[in-house]
Protein backbone atom coordinates (compact mmCIF):
# COMPACT_ATOMS: atom_id res chain seq x y z
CA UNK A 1 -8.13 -30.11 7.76
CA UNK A 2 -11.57 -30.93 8.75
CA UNK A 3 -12.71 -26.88 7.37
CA UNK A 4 -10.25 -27.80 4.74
CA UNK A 5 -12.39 -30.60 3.44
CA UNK A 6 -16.18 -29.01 4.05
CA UNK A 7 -15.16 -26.25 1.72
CA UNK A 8 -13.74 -28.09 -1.27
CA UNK A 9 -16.94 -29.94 -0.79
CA UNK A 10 -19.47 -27.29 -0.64
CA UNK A 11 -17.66 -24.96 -2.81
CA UNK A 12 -20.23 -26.16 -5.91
CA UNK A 13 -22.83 -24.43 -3.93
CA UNK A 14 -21.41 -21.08 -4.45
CA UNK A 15 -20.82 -21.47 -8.10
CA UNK A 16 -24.25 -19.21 -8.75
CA UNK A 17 -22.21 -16.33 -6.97
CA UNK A 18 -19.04 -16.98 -7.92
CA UNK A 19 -18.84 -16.92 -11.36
CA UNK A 20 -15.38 -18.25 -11.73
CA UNK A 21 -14.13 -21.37 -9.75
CA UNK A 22 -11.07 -19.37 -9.24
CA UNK A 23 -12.83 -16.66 -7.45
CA UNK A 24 -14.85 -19.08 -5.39
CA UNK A 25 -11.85 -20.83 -4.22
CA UNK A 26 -9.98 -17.46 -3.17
CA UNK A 27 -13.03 -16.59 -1.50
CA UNK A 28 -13.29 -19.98 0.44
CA UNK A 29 -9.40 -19.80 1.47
CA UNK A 30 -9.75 -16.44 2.33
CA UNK A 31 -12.33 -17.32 4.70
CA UNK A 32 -10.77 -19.97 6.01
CA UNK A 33 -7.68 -17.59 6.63
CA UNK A 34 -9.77 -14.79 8.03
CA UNK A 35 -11.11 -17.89 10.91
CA UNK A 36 -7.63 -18.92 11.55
CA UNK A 37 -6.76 -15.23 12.55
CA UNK A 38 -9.48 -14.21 14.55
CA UNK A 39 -8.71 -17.82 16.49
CA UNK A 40 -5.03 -16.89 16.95
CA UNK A 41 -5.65 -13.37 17.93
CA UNK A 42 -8.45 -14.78 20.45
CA UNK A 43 -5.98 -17.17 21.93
CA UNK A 44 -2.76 -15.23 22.06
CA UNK A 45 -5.11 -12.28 22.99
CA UNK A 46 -6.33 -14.05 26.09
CA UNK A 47 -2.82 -16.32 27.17
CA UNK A 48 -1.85 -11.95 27.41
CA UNK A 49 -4.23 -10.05 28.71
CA UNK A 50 -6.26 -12.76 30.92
CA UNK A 51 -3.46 -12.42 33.17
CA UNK A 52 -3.86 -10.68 37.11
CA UNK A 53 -3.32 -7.00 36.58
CA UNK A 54 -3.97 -6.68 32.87
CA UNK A 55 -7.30 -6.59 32.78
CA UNK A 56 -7.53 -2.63 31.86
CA UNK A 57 -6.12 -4.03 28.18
CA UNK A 58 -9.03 -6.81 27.78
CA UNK A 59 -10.43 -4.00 25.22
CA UNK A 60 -7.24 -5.85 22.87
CA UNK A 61 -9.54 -8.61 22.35
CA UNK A 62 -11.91 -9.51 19.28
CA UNK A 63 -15.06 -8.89 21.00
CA UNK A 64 -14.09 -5.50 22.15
CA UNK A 65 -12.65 -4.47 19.18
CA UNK A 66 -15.62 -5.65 17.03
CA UNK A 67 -18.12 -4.01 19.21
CA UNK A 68 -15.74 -0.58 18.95
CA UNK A 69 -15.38 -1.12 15.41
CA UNK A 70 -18.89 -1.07 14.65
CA UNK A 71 -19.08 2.57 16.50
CA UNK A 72 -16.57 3.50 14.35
CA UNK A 73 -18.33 2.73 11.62
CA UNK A 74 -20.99 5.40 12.48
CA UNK A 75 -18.69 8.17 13.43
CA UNK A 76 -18.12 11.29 11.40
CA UNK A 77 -14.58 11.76 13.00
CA UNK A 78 -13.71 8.74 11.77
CA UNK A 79 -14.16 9.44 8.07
CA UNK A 80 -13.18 12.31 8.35
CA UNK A 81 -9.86 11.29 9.70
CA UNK A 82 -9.60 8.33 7.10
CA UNK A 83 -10.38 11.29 4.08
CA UNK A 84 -7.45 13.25 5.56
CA UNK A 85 -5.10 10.10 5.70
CA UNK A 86 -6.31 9.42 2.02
CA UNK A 87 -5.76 12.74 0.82
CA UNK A 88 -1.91 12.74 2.56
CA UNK A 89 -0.83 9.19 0.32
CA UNK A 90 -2.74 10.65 -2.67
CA UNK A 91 -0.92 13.94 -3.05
CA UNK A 92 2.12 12.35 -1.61
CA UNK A 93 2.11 9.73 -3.92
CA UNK A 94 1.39 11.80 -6.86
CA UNK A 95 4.43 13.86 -5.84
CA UNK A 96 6.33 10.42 -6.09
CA UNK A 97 5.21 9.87 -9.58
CA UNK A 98 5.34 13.20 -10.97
CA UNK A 99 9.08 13.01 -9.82
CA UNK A 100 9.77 8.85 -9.84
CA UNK A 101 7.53 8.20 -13.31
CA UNK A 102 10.67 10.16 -15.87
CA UNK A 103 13.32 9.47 -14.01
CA UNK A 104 12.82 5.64 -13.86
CA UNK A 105 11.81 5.65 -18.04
CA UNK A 106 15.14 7.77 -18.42
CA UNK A 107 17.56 5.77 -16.16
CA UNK A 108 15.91 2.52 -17.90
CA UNK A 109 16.43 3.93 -21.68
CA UNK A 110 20.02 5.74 -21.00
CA UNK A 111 22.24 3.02 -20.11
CA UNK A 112 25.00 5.68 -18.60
CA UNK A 113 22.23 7.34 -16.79
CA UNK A 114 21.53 4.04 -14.90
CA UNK A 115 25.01 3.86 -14.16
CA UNK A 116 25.44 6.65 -13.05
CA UNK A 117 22.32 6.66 -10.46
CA UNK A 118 22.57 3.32 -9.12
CA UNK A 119 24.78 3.81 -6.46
CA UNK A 120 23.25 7.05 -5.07
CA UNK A 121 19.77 5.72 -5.29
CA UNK A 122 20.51 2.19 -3.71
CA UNK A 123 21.87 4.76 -1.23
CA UNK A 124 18.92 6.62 -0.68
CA UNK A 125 16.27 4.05 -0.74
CA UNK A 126 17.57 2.02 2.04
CA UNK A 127 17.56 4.94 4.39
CA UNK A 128 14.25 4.71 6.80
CA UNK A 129 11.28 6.83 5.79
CA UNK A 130 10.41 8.04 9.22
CA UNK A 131 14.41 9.34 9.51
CA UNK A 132 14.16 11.90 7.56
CA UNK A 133 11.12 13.64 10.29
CA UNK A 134 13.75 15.63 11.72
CA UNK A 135 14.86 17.04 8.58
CA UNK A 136 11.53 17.57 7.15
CA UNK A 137 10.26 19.53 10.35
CA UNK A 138 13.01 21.69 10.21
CA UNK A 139 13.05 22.11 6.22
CA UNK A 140 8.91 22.91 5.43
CA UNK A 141 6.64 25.35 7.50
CA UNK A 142 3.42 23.23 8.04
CA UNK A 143 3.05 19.52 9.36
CA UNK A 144 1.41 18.90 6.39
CA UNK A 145 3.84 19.71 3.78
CA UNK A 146 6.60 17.37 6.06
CA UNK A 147 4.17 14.37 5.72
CA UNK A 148 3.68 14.56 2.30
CA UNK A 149 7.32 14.80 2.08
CA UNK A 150 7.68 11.79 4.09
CA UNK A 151 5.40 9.56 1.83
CA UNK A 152 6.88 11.30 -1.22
CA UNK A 153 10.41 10.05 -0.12
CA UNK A 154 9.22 6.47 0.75
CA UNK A 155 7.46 5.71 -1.88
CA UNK A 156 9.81 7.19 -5.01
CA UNK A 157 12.20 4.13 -4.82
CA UNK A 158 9.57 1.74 -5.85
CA UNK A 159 8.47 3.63 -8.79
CA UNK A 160 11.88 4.36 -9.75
CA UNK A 161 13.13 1.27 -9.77
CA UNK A 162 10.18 -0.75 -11.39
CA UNK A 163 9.67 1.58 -14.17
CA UNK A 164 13.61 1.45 -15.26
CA UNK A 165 13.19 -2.58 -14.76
CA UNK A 166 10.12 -2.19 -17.14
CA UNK A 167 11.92 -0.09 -19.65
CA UNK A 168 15.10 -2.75 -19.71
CA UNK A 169 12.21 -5.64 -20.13
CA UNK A 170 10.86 -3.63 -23.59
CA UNK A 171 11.83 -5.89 -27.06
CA UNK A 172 14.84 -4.91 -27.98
CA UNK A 173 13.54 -5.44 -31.79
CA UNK A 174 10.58 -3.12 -31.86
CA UNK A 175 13.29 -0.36 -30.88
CA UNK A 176 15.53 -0.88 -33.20
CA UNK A 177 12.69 -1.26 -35.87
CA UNK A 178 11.46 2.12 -34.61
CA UNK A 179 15.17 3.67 -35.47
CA UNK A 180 15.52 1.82 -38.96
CA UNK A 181 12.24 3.85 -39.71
CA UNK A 182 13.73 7.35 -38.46
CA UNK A 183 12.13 7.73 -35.06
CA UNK A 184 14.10 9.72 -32.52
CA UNK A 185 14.32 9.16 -28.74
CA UNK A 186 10.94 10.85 -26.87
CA UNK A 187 9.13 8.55 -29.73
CA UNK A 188 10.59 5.74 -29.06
CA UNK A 189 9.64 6.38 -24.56
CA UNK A 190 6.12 7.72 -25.81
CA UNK A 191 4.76 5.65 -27.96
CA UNK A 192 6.51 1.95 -27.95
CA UNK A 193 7.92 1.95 -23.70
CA UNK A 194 5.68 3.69 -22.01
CA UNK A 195 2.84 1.52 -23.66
CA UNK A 196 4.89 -1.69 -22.68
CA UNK A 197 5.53 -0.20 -19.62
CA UNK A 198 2.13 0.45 -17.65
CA UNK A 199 1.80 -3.04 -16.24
CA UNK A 200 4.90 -2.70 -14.48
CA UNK A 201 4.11 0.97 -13.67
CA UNK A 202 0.98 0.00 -11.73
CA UNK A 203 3.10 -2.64 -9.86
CA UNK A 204 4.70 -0.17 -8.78
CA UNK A 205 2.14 1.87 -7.80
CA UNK A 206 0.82 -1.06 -5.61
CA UNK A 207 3.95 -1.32 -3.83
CA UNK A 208 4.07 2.51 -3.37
CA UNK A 209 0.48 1.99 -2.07
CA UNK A 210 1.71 0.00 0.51
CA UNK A 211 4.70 1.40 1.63
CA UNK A 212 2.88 4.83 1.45
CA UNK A 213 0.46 3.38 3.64
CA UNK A 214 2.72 2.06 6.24
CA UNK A 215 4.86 5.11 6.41
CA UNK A 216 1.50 6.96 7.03
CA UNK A 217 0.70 6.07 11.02
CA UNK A 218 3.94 7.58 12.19
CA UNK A 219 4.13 10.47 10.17
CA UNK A 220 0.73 11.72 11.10
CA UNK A 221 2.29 11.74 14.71
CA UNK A 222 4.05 14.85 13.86
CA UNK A 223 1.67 17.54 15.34
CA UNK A 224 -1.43 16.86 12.72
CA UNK A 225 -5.13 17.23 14.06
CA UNK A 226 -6.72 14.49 11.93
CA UNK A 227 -5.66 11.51 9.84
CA UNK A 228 -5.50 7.48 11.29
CA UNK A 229 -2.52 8.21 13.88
CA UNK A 230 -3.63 10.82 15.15
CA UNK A 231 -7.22 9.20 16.01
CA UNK A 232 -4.51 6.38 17.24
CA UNK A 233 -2.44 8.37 19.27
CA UNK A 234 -5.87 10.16 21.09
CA UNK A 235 -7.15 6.76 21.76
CA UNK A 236 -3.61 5.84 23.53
CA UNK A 237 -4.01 8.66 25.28
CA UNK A 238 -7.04 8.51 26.65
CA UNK A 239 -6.83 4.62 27.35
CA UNK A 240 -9.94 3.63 24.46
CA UNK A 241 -7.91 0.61 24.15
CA UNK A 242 -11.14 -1.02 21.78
CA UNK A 243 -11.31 2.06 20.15
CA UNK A 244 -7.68 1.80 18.92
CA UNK A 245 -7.24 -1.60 18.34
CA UNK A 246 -10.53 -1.35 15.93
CA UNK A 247 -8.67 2.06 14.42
CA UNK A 248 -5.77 -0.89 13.80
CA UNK A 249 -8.39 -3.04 11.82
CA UNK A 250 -9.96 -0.51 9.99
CA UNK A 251 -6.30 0.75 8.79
CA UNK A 252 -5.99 -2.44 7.56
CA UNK A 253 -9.23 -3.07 5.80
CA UNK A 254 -8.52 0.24 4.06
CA UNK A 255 -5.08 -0.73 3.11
CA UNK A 256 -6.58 -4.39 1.58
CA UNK A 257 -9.42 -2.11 -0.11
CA UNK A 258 -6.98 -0.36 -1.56
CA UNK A 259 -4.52 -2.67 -2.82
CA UNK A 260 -7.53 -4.93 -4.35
CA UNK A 261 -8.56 -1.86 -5.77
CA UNK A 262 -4.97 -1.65 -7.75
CA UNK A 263 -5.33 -5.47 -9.03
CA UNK A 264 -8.10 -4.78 -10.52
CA UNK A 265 -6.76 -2.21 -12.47
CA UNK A 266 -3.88 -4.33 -13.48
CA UNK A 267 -5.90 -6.71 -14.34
CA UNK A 268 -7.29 -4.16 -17.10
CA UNK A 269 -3.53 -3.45 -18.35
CA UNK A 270 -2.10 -7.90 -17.98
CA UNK A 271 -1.09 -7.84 -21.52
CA UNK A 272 1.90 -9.70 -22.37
CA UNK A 273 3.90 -7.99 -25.66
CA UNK A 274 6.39 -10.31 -27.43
């Protein structure tokens, strides 16, 4: 409470960097956030690991991981392994959307389409990403191909299902002005609900984002040579227990990077049609 207090108090002072008192507070709380977590993990870290006969996992801890994270920060593998993980939820994603992006504006316009869809893809969607390795080691040639599979399959749902929901949230009026004035279906999708449409479009992309990038770990434990898990699974392996729990952290600092990234795009599209 005491933290609490200092930084409603001193947040003035950062005015002349934060522009907007809105981004100063966010940046305060999310300070104050980032403290609390390190404290937790310090304290649940040590009530573990200070125990007789676990010190070999002390490298858990923040100061380990900190001091390993930093190497990491220097090391070409690294990169390298994060540009191959990058490249695996970009093309797998864009699979997704190539796929998810007409199928969600058609089950959204064609009422009987939706109808007829629900039921298979409620199906679908609630069966677990990472069951469907066995099939997609049997089914493609190359590791690669499976994982992008993988992410492609995980992530379709979301785009699917918040681009109909966007198409079944477009005025009802400006349609059926569009038909009084003789336009036929693909005008109507191109040029009054896919406009109306990309806020909810890039929500979904930030939820395939995230999904994509949880789905990612395990599937790069298929047989890959690069990529975060496998960097992960070496560093299991050969005990660098710092090393992986700062491969943890930097998964997630690339995963917030990423997602930020996406609300500031949506940001660019917030318009609100009535």
């Amino acid at each position: 409470m005491l933290l609490i207090r200092y930084l409603k108090k001193n947040s003035k002072r950062l005015e002349f960097i934060f522009p907007s008192r809105k981004l100063a507070d966010r940046a305060l709380y999310g300070f104050f956030g980032t403290v609390i977590f390190v404290l937790l993990w310090t304290l649940i870290g040590f009530l573990i690991f200070d125990r007789p006969g676990y010190e070999q996992f002390s490298g858990f801890l923040p100061v380990p991981t900190i001091r390993a994270l930093y190497v990491l920060a220097f090391d070409f593998d690294f990169w390298a392994s994060v540009y191959a993980s990058l490249r695996r939820v970009a093309i797998g994603i864009t699979i997704a959307f190539v796929v998810g992006l007409p199928f969600g504006l058609l089950t959204g316009f064609y009422r009987k389409l939706e109808l007829t869809t629900y039921t298979p893809i409620q199906f679908l969607r609630m069966i677990s990403p990472v069951s469907w390795m066995p099939v997609a080691l049997l089914v493609f040639k190359s590791f690669e191909s499976a994982i992008y599979f993988l992410i492609a399959m995980s992530t379709i749902w979301p785009i699917v299902l918040n681009t109909s929901h966007s198409v079944s949230n477009v005025n009802p009026q400006w349609i059926s002005m569009a038909r009084n004035q003789g336009a036929k279906n693909y005008q109507l999708l191109l040029k009054i609900v896919v406009p109306s449409s990309i806020p909810y479009i890039l929500t979904s992309l930030r939820l395939a984002i995230g999904v994509a990038w949880i789905v990612l770990v395990p599937a790069e434990f298929l047989g890959v040579s690069s990529g975060l898990g496998y960097i992960i699974n070496d560093a299991r392996d050969t005990m660098e227990y710092d090393r992986l729990m700062a491969i943890i952290i930097a998964i997630g600092i690339v995963g917030f990077v990423l997602d930020g990234t996406i609300q500031l795009v949506q940001k660019s599209f917030n318009w609100s049609w009535s």
